[in-house]
C-alpha atoms as a PDB file:
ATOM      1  CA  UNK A   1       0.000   0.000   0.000  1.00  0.00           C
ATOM      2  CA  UNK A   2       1.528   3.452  -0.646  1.00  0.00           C
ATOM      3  CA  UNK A   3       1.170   6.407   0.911  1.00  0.00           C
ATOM      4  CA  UNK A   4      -1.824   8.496  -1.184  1.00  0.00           C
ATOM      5  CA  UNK A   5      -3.583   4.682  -1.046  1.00  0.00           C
ATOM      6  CA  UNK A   6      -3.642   5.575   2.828  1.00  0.00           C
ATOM      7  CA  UNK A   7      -3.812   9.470   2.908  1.00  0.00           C
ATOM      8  CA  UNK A   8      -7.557   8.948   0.962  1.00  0.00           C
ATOM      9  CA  UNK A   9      -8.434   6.178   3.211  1.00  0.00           C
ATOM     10  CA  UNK A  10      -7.353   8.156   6.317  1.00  0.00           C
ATOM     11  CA  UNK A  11      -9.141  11.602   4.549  1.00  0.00           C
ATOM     12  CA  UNK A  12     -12.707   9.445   4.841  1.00  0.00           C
ATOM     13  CA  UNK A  13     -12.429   9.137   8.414  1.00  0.00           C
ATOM     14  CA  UNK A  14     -13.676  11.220  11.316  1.00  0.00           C
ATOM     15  CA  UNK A  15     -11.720  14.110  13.097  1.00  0.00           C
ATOM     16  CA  UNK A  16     -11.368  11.675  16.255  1.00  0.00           C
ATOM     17  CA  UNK A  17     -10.215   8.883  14.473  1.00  0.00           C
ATOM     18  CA  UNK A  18      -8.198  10.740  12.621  1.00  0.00           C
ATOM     19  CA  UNK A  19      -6.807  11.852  16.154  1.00  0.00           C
ATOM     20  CA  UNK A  20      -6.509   8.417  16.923  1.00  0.00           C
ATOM     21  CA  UNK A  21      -4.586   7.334  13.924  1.00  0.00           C
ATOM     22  CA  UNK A  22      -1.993  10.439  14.210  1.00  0.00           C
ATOM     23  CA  UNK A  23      -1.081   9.128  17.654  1.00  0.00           C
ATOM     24  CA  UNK A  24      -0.828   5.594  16.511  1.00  0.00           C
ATOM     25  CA  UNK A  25       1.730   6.658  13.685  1.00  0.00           C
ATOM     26  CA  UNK A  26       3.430   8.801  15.882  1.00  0.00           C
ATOM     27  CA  UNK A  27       3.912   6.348  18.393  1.00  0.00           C
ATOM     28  CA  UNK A  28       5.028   3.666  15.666  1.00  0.00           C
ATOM     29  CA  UNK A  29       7.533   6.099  14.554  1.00  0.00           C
ATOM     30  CA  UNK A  30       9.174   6.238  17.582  1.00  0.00           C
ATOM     31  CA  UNK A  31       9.770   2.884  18.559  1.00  0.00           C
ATOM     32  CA  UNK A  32      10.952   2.115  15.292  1.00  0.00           C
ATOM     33  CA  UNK A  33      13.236   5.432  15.569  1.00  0.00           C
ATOM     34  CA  UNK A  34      14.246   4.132  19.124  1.00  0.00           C
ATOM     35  CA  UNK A  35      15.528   0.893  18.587  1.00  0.00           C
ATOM     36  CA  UNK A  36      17.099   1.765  15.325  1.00  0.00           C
ATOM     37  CA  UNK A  37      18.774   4.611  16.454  1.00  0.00           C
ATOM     38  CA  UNK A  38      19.920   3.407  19.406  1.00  0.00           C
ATOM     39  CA  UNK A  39      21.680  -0.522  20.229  1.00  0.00           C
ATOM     40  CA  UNK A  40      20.063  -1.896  22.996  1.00  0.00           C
ATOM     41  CA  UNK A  41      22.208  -1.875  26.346  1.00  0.00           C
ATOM     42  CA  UNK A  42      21.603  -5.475  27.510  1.00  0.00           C
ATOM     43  CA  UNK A  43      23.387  -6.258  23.850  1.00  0.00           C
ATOM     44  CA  UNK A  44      26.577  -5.051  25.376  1.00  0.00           C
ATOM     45  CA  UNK A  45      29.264  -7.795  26.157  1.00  0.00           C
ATOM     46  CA  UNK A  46      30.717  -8.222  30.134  1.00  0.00           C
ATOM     47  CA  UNK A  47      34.129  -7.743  28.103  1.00  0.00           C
ATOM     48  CA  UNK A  48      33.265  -5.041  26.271  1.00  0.00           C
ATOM     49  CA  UNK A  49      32.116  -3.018  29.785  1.00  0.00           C
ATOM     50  CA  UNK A  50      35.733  -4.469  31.561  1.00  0.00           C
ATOM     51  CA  UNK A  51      37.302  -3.073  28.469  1.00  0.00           C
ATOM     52  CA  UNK A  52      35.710   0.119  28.351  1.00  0.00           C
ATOM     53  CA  UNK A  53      36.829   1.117  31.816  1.00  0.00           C
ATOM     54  CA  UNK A  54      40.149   0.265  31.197  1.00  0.00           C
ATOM     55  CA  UNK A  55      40.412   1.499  27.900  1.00  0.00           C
ATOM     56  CA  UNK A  56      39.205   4.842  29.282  1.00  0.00           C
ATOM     57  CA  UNK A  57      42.098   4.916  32.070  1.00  0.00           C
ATOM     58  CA  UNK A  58      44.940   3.859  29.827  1.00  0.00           C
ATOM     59  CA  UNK A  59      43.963   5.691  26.618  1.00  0.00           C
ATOM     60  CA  UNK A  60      46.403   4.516  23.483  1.00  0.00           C
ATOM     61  CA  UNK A  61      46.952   6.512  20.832  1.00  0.00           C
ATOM     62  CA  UNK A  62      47.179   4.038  18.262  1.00  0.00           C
ATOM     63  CA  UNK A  63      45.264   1.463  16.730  1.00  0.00           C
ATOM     64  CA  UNK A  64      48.248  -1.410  16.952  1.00  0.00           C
ATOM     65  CA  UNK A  65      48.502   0.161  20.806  1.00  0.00           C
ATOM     66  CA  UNK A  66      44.781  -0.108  21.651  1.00  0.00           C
ATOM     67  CA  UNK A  67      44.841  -3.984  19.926  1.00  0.00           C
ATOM     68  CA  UNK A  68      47.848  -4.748  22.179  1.00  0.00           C
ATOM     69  CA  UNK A  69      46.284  -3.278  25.173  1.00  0.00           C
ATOM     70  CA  UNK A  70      42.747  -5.197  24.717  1.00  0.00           C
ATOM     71  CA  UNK A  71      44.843  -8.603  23.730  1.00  0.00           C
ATOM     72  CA  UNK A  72      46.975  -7.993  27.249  1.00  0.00           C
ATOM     73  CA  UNK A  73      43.778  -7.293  29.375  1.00  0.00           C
ATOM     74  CA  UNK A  74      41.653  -9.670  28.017  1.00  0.00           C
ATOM     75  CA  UNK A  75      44.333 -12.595  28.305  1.00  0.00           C
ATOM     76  CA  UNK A  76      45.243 -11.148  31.870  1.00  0.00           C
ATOM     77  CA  UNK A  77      41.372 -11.433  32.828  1.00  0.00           C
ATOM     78  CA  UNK A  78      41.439 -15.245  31.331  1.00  0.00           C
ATOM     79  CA  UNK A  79      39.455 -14.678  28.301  1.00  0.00           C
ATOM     80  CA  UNK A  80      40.599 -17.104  25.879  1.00  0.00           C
ATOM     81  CA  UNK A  81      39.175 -16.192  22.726  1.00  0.00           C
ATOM     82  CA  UNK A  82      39.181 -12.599  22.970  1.00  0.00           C
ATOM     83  CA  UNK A  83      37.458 -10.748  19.865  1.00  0.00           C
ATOM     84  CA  UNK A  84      40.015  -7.916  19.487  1.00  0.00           C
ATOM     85  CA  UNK A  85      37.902  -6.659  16.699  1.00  0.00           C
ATOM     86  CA  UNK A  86      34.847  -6.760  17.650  1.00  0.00           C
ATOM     87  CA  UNK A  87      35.410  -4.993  21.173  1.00  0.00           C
ATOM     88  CA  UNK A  88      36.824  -2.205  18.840  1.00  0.00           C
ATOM     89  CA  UNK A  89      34.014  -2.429  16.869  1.00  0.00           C
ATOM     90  CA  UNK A  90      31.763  -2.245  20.001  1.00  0.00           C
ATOM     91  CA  UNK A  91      33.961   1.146  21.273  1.00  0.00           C
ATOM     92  CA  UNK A  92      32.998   2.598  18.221  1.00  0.00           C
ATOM     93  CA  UNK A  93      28.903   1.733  17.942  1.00  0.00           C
ATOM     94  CA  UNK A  94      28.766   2.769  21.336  1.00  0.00           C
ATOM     95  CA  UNK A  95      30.894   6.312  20.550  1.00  0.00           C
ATOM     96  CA  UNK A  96      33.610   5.824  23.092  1.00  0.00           C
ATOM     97  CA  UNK A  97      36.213   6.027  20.097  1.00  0.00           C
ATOM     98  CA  UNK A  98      37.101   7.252  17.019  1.00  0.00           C
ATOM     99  CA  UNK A  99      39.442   5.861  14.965  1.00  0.00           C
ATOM    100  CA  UNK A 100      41.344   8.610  12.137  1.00  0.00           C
ATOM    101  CA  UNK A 101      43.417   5.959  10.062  1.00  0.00           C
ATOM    102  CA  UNK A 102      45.283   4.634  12.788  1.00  0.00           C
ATOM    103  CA  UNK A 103      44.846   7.089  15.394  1.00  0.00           C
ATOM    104  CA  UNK A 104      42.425   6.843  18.239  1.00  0.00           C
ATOM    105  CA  UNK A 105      40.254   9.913  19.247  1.00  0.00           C
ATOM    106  CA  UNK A 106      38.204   9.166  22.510  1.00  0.00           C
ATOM    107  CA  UNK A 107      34.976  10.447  22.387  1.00  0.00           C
ATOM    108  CA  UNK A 108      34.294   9.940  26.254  1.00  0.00           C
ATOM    109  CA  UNK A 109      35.824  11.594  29.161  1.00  0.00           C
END
């Protein structure tokens, strides 16, 4: 259905339904916009939070810095299969980081 399919359908109803639907919509708009816009927080790993505090302390300046870091934490922790990447990956969905070619801005205080 496209949108002037609707707008005649919704131009037939009466001003409180009418009401009604505007608030619907609206409220469908943003839920959608909310869990688009924004990754849910239960989504986020234990490492990732252990990491984040760290990485916040320590601050390296460079990418091959912050990958050593993460890889020295992670194994000092006990995590054996420690996603490097994807914890970096995570620091940047979440804007903690930055990364400008190989240097790292942080985003967070």
């Amino acid at each position: 259905m496209n949108f002037n399919t609707v707008k005649d359908m919704a131009s037939q109803l009466d001003h409180q339904d009418k009401l009604k639907l505007a608030s619907l919509l609206i409220q469908m708009a943003l839920s959608d916009h909310q869990t688009q816009a924004k990754p849910s927080q239960t989504a986020v790993s234990g490492d990732y939070q252990y990491c984040l505090e760290r990485v916040l302390k320590s601050r390296p300046n460079r990418l091959p810095a912050l990958e050593n870091y993460l890889e020295a934490i992670l194994s000092f922790k006990g995590a054996n299969t420690a996603d490097i990447n994807g914890i970096i990956k995570e620091l940047q969905l979440y804007k903690a980081i930055r990364l400008d070619g190989e240097t790292v801005v942080y985003l967070m205080d």
